[in-house]
C-alpha atoms as a PDB file:
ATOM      1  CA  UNK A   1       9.818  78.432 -15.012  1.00  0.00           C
ATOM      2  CA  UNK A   2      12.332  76.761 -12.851  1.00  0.00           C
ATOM      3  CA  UNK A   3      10.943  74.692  -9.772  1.00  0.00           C
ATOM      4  CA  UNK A   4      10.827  75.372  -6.491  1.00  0.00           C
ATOM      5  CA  UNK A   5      13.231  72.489  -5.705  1.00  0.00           C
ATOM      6  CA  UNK A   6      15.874  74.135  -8.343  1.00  0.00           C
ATOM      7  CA  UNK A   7      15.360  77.445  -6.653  1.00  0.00           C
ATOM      8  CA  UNK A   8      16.020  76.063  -3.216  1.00  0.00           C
ATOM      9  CA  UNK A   9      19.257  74.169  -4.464  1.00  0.00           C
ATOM     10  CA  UNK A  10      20.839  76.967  -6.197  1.00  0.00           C
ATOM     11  CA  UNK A  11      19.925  79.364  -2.947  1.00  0.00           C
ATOM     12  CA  UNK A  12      22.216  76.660  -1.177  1.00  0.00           C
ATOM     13  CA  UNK A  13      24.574  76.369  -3.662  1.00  0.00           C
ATOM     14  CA  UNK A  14      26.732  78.046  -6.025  1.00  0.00           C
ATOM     15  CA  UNK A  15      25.665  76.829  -9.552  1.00  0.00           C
ATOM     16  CA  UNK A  16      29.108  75.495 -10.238  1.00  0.00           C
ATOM     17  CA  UNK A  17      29.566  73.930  -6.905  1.00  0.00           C
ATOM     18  CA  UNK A  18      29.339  70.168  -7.016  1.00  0.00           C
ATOM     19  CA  UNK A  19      28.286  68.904  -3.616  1.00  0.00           C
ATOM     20  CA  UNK A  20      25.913  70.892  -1.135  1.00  0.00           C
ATOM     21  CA  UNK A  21      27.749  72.991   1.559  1.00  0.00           C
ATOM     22  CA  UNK A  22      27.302  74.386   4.433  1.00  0.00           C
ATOM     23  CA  UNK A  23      25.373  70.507   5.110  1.00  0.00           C
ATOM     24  CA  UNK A  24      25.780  68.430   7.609  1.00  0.00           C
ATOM     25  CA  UNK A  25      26.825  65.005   5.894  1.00  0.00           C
ATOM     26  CA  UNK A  26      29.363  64.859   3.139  1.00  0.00           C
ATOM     27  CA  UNK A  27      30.786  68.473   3.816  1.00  0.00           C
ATOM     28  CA  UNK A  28      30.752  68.331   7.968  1.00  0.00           C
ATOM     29  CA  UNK A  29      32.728  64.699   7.432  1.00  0.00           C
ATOM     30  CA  UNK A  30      35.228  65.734   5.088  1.00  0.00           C
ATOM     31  CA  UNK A  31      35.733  68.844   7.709  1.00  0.00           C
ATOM     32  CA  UNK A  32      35.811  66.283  10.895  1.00  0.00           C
ATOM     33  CA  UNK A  33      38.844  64.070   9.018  1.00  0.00           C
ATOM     34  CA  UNK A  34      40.557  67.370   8.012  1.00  0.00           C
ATOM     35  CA  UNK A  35      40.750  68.414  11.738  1.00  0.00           C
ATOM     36  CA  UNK A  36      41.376  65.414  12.808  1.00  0.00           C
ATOM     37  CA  UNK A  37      44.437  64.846  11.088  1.00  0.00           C
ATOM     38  CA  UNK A  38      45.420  68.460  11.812  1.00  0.00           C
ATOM     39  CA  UNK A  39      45.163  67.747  15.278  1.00  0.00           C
ATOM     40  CA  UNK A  40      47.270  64.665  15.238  1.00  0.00           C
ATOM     41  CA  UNK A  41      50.007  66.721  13.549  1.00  0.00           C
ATOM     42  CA  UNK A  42      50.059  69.111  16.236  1.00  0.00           C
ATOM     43  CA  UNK A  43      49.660  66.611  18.910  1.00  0.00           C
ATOM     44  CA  UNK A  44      52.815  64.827  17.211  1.00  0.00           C
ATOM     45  CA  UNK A  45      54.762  68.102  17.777  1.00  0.00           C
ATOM     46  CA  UNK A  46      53.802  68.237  21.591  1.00  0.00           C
ATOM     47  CA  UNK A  47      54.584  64.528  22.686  1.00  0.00           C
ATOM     48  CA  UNK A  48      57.809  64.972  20.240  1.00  0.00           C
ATOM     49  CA  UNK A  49      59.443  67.841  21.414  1.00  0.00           C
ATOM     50  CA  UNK A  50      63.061  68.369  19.855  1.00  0.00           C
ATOM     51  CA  UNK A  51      65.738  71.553  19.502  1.00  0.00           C
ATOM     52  CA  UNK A  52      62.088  74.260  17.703  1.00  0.00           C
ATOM     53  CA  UNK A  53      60.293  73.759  21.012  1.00  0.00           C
ATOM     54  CA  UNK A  54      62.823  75.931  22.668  1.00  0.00           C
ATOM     55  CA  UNK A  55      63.829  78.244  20.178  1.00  0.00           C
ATOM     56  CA  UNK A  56      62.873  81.600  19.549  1.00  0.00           C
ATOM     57  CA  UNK A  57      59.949  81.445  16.975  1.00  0.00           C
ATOM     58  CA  UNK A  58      59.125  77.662  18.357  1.00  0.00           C
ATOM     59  CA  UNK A  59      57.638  75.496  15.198  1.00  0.00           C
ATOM     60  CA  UNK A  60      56.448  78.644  13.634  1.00  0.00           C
ATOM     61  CA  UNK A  61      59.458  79.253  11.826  1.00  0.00           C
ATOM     62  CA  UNK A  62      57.951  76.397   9.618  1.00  0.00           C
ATOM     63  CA  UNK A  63      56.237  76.950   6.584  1.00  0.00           C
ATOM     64  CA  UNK A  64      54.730  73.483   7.315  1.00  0.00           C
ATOM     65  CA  UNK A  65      53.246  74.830  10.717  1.00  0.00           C
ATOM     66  CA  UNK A  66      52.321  78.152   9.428  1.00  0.00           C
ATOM     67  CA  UNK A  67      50.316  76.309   6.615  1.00  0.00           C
ATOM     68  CA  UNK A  68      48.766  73.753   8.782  1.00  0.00           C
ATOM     69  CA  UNK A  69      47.601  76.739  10.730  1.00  0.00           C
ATOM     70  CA  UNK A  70      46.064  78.229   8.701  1.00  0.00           C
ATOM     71  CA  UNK A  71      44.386  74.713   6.973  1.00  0.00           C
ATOM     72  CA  UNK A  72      43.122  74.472  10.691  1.00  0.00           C
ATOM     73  CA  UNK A  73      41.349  77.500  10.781  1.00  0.00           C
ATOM     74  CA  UNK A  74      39.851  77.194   7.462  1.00  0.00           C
ATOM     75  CA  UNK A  75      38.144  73.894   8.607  1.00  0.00           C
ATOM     76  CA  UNK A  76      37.169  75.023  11.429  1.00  0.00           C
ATOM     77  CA  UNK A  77      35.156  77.768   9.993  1.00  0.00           C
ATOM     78  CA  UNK A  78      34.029  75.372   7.767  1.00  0.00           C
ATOM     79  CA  UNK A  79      32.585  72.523  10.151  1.00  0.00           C
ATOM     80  CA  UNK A  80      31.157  75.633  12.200  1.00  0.00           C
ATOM     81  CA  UNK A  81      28.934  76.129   8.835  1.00  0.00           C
ATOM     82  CA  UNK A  82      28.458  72.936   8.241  1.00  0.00           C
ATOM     83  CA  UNK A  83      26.779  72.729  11.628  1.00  0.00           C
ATOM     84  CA  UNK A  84      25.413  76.043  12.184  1.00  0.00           C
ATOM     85  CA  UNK A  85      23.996  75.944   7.940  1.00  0.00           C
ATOM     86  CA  UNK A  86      26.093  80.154   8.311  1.00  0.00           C
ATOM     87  CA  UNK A  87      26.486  81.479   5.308  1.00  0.00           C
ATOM     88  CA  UNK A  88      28.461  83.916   6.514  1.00  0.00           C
ATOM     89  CA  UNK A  89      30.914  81.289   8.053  1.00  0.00           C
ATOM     90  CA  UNK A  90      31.272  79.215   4.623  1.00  0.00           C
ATOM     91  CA  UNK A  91      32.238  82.792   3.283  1.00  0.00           C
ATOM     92  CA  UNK A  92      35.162  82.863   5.588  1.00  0.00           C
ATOM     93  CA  UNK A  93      36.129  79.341   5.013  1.00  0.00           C
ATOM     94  CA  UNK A  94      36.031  80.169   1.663  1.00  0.00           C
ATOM     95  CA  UNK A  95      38.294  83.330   1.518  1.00  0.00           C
ATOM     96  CA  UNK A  96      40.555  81.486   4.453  1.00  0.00           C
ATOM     97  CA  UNK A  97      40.713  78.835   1.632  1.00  0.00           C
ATOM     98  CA  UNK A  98      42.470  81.028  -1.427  1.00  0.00           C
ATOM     99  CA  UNK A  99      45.138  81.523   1.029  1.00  0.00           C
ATOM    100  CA  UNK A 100      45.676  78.571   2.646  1.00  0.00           C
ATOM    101  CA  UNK A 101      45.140  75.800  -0.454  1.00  0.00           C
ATOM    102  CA  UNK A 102      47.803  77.331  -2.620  1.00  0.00           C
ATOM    103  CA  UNK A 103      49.839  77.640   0.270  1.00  0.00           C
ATOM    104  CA  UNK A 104      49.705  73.869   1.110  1.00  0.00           C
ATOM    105  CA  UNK A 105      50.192  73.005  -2.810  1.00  0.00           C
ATOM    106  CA  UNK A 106      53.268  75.162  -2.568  1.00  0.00           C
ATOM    107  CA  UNK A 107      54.900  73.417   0.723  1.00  0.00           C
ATOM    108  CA  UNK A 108      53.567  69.948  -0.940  1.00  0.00           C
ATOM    109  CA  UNK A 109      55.559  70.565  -4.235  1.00  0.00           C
ATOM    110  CA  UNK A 110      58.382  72.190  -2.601  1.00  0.00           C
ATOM    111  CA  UNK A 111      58.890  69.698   0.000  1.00  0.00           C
ATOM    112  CA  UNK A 112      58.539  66.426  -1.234  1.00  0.00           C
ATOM    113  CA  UNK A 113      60.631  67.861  -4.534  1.00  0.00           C
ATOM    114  CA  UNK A 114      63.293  69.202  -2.767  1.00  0.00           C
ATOM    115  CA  UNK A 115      63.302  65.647  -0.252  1.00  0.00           C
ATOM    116  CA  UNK A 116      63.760  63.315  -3.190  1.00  0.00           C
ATOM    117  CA  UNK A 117      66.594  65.600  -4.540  1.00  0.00           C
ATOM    118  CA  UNK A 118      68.341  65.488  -0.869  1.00  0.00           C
ATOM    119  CA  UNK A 119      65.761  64.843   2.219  1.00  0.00           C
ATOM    120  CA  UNK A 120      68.792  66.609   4.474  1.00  0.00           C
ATOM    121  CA  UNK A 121      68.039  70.159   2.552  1.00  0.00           C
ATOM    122  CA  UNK A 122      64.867  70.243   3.790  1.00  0.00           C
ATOM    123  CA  UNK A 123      64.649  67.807   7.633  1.00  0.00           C
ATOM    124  CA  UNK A 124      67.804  69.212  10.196  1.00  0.00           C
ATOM    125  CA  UNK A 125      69.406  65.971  11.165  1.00  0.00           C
ATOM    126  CA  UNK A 126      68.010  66.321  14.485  1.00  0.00           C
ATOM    127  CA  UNK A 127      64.534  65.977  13.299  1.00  0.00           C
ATOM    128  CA  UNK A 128      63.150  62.622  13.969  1.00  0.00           C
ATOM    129  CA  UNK A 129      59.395  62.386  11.263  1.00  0.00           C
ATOM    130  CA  UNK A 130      58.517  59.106  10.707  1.00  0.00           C
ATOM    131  CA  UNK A 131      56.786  58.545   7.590  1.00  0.00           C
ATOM    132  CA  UNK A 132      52.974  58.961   9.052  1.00  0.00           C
ATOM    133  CA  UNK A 133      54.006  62.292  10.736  1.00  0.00           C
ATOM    134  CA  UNK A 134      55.731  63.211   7.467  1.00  0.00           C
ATOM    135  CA  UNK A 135      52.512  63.050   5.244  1.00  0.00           C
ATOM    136  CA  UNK A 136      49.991  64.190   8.033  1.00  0.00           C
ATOM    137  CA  UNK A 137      52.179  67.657   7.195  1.00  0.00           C
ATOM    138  CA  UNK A 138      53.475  67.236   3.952  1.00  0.00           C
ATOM    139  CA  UNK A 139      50.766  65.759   1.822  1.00  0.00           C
ATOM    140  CA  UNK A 140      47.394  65.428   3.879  1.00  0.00           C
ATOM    141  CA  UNK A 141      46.642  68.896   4.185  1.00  0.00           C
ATOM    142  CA  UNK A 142      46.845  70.316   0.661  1.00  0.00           C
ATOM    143  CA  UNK A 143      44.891  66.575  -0.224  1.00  0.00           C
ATOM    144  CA  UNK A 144      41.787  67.516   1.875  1.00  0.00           C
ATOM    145  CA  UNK A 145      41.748  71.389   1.054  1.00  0.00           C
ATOM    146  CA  UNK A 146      41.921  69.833  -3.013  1.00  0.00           C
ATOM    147  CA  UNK A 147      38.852  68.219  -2.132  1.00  0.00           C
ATOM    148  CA  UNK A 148      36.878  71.024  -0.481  1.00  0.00           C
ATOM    149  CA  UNK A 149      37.666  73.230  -3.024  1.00  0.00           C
ATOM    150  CA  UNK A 150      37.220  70.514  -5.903  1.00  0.00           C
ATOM    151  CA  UNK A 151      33.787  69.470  -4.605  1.00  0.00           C
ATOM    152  CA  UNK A 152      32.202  71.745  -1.345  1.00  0.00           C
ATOM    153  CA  UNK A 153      33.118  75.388  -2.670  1.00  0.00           C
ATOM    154  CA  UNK A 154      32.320  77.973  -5.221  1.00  0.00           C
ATOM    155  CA  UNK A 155      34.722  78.973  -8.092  1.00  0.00           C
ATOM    156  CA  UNK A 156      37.372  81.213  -6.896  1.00  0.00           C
ATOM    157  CA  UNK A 157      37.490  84.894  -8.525  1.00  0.00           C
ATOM    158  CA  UNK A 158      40.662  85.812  -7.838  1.00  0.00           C
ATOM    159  CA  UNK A 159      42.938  87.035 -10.630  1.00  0.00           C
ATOM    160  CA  UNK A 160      46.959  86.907 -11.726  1.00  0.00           C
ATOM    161  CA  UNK A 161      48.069  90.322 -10.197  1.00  0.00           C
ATOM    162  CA  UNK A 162      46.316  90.039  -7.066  1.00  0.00           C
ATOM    163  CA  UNK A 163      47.182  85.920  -6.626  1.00  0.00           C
ATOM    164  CA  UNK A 164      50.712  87.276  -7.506  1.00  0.00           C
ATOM    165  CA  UNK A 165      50.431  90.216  -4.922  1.00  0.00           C
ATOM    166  CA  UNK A 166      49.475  87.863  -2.312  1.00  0.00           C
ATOM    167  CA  UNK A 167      51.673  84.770  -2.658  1.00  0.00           C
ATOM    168  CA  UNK A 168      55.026  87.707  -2.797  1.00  0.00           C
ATOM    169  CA  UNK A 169      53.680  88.904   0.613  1.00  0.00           C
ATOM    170  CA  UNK A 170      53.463  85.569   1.984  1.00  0.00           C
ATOM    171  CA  UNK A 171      56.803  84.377   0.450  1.00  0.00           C
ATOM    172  CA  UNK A 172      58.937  87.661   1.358  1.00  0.00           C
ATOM    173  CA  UNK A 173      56.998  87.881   4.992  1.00  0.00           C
ATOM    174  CA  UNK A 174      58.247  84.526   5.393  1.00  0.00           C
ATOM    175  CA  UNK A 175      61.528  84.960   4.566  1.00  0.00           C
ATOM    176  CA  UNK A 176      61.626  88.458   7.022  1.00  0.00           C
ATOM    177  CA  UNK A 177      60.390  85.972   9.804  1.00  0.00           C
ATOM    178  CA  UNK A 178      62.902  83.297   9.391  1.00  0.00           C
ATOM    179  CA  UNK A 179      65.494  85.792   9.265  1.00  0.00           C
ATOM    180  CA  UNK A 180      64.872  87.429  12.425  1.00  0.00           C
ATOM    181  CA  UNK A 181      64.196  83.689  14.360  1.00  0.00           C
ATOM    182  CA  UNK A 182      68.114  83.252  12.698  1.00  0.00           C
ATOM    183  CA  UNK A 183      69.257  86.332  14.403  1.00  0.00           C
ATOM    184  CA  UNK A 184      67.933  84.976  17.710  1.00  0.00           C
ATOM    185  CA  UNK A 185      68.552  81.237  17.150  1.00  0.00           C
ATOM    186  CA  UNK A 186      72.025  81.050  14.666  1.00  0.00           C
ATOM    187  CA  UNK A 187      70.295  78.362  12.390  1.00  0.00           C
ATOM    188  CA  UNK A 188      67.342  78.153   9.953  1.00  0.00           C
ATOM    189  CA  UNK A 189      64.579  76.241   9.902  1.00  0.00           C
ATOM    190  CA  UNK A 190      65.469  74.335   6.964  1.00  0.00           C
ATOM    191  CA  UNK A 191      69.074  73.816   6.321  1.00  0.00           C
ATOM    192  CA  UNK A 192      68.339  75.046   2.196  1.00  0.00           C
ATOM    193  CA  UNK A 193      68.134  77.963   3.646  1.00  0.00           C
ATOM    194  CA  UNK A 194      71.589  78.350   4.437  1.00  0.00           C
ATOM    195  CA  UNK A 195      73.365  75.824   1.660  1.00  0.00           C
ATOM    196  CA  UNK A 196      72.176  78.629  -1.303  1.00  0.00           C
ATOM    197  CA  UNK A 197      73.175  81.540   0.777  1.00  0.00           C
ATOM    198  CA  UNK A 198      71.911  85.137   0.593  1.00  0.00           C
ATOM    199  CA  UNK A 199      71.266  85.600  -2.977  1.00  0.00           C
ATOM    200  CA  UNK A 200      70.514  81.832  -3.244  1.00  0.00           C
ATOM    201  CA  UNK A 201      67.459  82.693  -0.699  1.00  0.00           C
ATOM    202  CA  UNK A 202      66.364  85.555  -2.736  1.00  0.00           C
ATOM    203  CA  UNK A 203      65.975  83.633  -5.978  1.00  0.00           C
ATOM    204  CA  UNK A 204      63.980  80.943  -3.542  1.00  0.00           C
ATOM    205  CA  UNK A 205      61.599  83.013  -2.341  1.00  0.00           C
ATOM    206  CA  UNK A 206      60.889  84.625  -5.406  1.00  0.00           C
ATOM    207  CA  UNK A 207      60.362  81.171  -6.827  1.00  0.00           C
ATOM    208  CA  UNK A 208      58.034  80.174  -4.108  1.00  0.00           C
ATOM    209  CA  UNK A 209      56.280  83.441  -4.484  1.00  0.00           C
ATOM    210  CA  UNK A 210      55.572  82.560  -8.509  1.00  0.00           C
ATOM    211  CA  UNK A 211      55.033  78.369  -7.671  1.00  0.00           C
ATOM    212  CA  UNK A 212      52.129  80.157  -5.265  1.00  0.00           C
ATOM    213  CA  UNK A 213      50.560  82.210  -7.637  1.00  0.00           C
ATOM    214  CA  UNK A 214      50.883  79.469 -10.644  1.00  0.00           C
ATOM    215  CA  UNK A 215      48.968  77.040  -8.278  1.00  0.00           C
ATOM    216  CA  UNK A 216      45.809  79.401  -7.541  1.00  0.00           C
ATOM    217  CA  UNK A 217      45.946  79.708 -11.747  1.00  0.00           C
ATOM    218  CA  UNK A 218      46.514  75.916 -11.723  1.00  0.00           C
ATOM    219  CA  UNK A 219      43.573  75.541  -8.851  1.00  0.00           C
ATOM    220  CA  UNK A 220      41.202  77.425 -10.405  1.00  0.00           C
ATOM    221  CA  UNK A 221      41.336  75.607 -13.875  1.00  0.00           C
ATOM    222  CA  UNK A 222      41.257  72.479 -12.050  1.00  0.00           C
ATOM    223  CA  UNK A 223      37.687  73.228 -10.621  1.00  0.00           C
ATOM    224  CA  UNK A 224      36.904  74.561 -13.732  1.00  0.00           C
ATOM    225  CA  UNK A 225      37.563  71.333 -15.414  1.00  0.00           C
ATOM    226  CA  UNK A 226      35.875  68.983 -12.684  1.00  0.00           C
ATOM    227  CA  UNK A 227      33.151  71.548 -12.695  1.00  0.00           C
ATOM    228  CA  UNK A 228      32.418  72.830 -15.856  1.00  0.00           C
ATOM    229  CA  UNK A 229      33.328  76.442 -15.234  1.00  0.00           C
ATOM    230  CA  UNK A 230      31.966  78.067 -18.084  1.00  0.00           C
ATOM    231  CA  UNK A 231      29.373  75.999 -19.200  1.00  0.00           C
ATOM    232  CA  UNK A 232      26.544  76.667 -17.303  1.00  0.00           C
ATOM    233  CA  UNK A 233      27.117  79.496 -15.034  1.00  0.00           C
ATOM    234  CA  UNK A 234      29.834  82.257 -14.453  1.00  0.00           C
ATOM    235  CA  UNK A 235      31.436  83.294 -11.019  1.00  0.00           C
ATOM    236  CA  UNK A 236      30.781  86.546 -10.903  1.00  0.00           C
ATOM    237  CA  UNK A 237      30.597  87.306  -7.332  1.00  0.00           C
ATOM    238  CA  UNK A 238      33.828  86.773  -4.785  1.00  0.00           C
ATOM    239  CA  UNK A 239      34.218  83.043  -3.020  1.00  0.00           C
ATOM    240  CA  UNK A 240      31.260  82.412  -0.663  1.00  0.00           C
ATOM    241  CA  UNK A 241      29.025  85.661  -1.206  1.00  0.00           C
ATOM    242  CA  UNK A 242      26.382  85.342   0.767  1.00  0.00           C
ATOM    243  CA  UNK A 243      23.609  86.128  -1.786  1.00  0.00           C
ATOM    244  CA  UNK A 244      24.630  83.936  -4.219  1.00  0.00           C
ATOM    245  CA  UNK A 245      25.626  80.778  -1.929  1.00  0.00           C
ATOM    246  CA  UNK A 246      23.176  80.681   0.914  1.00  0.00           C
ATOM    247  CA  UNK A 247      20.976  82.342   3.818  1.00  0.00           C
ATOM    248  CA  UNK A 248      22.057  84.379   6.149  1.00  0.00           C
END
């Protein structure tokens, strides 16, 4: 019969997940840096204002800024559980986090591959982002998201078709959004955009839609590998159920 100290841990745990959370050390402080360095990024855009800040759309005609966003909502549900020990908010930051981790993967690999090809397809000339800015939104976030899902969150459950479904909404909403800021402001937010032209932007997006889904597939075997995923126990129930990863 299992103890009552294994009973406890797995009540606060997922059996695949490798470090306790909801807790208030490890999991609050990886949280407190995430959000931290989110808010620099956004502070960066305020004291650096340039031609977005008046446009229509402002820096949300970024994927960057959509992503970071969203990375910034996810950790803050998840410092709220770390300090509140809610279940039900580690299930949100989970859920928020099969969104927003792929998504951050996917502006990670698309940006810094498409900068060392030609950093002008991808930073307007009158963009001023010195290195520091550059990977506080380019690299940190989908870094720090790697971790929590690596180490401070159950196995994801999500499958091809519906990872597919969701990354072609993203990608295509996107592209609906960047259009209309285009009709308003007569340029795009990355000038890629407009070097491949219409069909050129079709082909992108449907790229970026597949690169999304391939990294929740990629994702998921990752944390299977660092955690054993199918060796001990199965994830059966969706990210952050409350039965199986906590009290209420």
């Amino acid at each position: 019969m299992a103890s009552s100290g294994t009973i406890q841990s797995l009540q606060r745990q997922h059996p695949l997940q490798r470090l306790s959370s909801p807790s208030r050390g490890f999991s609050a402080l990886v949280h407190s840096l995430g959000l931290a360095s989110f808010f620099f990024s956004f502070k960066y855009m305020h004291e650096n204002p340039n031609v977005a800040n008046e446009a229509y759309g402002w820096h949300f005609q970024y994927l960057t800024v959509i992503g970071l966003t969203l990375a910034t909502l996810t950790f803050t549900a998840g410092l709220l559980a770390d300090m509140t020990l809610s279940a039900r908010l580690f299930l949100v930051k989970n859920l928020l986090s099969v969104c927003s981790a792929p998504m951050e993967v996917l502006i990670s690999i698309l940006y810094w591959g498409i900068r060392l090809i030609d950093k002008r397809l991808v930073v307007p000339d009158w963009v001023i982002l010195p290195m520091h800015a550059d990977v506080g939104f380019h690299a940190i976030p989908s870094i720090v998201l790697l971790i929590d899902l690596l180490l401070l969150s159950p196995p994801w459950t999500i499958t091809v078709l519906p990872a597919l479904a969701l990354s072609s909404t993203i990608a295509f909403g996107y592209w609906f959004w960047i259009e209309r800021c285009f009709q308003y402001n007569g340029w795009y937010p990355y000038p890629i955009f407009e070097a491949v032209g219409f069909e050129g932007r079709i082909g992108l997006f449907a790229l970026s839609a597949v690169t999304m889904a391939l990294s929740t597939g990629t994702l998921k075997w990752l944390y299977g590998r660092v955690n054993g995923y199918g060796t001990s126990a199965k994830a059966q129930s969706r990210p952050g159920a409350i039965k199986s990863n906590g009290n209420i």
